[in-house]
Protein backbone atom coordinates (compact mmCIF):
# COMPACT_ATOMS: atom_id res chain seq x y z
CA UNK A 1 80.60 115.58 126.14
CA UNK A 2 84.09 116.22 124.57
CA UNK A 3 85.76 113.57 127.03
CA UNK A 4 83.11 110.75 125.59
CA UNK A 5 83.63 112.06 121.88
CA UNK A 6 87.08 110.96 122.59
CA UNK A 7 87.21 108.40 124.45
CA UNK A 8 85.29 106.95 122.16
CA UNK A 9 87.89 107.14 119.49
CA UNK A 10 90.25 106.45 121.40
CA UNK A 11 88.66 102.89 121.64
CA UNK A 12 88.13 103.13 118.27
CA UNK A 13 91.51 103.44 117.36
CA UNK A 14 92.26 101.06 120.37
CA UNK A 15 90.20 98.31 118.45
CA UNK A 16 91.43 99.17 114.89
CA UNK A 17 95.02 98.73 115.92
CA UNK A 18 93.61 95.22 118.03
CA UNK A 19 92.49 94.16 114.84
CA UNK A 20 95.74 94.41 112.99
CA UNK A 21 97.49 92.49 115.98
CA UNK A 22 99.70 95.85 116.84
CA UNK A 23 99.37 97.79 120.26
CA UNK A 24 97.30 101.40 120.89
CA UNK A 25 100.33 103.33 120.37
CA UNK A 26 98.87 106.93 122.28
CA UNK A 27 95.76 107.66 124.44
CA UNK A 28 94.02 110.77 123.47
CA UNK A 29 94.17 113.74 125.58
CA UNK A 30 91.52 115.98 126.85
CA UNK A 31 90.68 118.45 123.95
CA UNK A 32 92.94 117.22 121.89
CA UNK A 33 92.22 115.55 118.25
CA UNK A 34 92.48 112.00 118.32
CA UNK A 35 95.40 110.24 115.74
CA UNK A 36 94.43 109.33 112.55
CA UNK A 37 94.57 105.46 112.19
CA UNK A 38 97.62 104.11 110.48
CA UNK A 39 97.05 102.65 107.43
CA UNK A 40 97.83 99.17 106.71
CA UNK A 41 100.39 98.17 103.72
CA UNK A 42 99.44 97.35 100.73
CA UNK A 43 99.69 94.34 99.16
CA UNK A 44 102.41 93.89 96.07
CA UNK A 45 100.60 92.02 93.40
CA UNK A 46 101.41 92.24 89.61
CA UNK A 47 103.64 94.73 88.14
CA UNK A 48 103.23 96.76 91.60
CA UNK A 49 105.99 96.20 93.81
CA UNK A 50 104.22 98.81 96.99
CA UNK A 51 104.76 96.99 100.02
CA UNK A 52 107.30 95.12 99.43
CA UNK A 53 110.01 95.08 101.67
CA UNK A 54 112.95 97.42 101.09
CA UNK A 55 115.93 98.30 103.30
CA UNK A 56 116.60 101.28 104.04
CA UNK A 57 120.24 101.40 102.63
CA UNK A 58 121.85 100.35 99.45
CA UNK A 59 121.50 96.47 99.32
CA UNK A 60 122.57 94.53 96.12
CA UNK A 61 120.83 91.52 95.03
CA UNK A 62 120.51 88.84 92.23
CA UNK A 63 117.47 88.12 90.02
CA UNK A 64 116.83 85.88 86.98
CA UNK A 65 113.95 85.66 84.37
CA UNK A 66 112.57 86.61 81.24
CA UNK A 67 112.42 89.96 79.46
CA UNK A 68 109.37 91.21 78.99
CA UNK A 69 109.61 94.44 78.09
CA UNK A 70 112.62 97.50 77.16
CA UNK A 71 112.59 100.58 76.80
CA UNK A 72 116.18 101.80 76.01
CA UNK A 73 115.05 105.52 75.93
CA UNK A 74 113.56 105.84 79.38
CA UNK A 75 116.29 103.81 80.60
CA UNK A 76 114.02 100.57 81.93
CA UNK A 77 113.63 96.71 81.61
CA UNK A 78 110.83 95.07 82.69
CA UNK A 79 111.35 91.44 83.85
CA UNK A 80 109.38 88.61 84.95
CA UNK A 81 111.25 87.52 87.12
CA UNK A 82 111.75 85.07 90.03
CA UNK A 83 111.74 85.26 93.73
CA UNK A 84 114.34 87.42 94.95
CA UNK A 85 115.13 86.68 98.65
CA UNK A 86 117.70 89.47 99.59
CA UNK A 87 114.54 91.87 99.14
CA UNK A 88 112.34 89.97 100.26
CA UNK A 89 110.20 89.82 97.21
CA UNK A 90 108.21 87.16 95.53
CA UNK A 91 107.86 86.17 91.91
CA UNK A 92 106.40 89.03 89.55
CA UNK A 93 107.14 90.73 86.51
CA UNK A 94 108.48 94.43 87.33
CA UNK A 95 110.18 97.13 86.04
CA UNK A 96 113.44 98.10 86.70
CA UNK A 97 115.89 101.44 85.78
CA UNK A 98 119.23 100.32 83.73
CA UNK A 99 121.33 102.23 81.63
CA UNK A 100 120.69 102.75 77.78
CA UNK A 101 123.50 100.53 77.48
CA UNK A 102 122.45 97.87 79.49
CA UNK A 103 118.94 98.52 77.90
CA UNK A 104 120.34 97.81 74.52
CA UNK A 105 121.55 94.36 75.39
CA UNK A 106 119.11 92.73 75.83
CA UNK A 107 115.45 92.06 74.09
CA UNK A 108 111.84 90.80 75.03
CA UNK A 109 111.94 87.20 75.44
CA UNK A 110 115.66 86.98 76.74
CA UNK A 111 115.96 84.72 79.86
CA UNK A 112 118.16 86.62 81.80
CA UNK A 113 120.50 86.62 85.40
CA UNK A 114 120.50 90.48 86.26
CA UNK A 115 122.56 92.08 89.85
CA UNK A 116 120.44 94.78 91.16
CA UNK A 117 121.35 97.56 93.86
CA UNK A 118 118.08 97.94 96.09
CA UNK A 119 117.59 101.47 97.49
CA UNK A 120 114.83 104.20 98.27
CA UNK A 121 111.77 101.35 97.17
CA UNK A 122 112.72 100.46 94.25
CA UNK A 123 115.65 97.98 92.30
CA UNK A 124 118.16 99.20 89.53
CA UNK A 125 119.47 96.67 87.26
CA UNK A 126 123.78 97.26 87.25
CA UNK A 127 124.35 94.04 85.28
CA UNK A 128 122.43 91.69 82.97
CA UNK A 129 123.30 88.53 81.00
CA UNK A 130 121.94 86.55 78.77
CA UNK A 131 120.68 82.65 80.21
């Protein structure tokens, strides 16, 4: 009865992972619990940049758009802002760590050009101008 239990979800799994076009990556041993299924990526939509690609090392990269939001105190700008190829993102308005300084420079409605370093998931603005 154990060895139908799970083969059972093993073919579950098997067909989950069909589904999503990627290959069973394990069969299930004897006695042994079967994987948990891996959970797909979400989908970046909004102000929530999850999912988007990300390297795994320092990348910089070059944005512009419009200031939508600062908050020198925390140390963020939030920009809509166009699509940004060297990460791999698409147009959406986001927030994005800067120093107080940089912070300062600009205000809400500013169309900006901004050079971001890209690391760990998420984008740091290192230099802003005004448009």
């Amino acid at each position: 009865m154990k060895h139908l239990i799970l083969t059972a979800a093993a073919l579950g799994l098997a067909g989950t992972l069909a589904a999503c076009g990627q290959k069973e990556a394990a069969t299930v041993e004897a006695g042994a619990a079967p994987p948990a299924p891996a959970a797909a990526a979400p989908v970046a939509s909004g102000s929530n940049m999850t999912g988007m690609a990300m390297p795994a090392d320092a990348k910089m990269a070059k944005g512009t758009g419009t200031v939508t939001a600062v908050d020198a105190t925390a140390g963020t700008i939030t920009v809509d802002h166009a699509p940004i190829p060297e990460a791999e993102w698409p147009a959406m308005t986001m927030g994005f760590k800067a120093t107080p300084a940089l912070a300062q420079s600009v205000k809400v409605g500013d169309k900006v050009a901004f050079d971001l370093k890209l690391q760990g998931g998420a984008g740091e603005i290192t230099a802003i101008q005004k448009q």
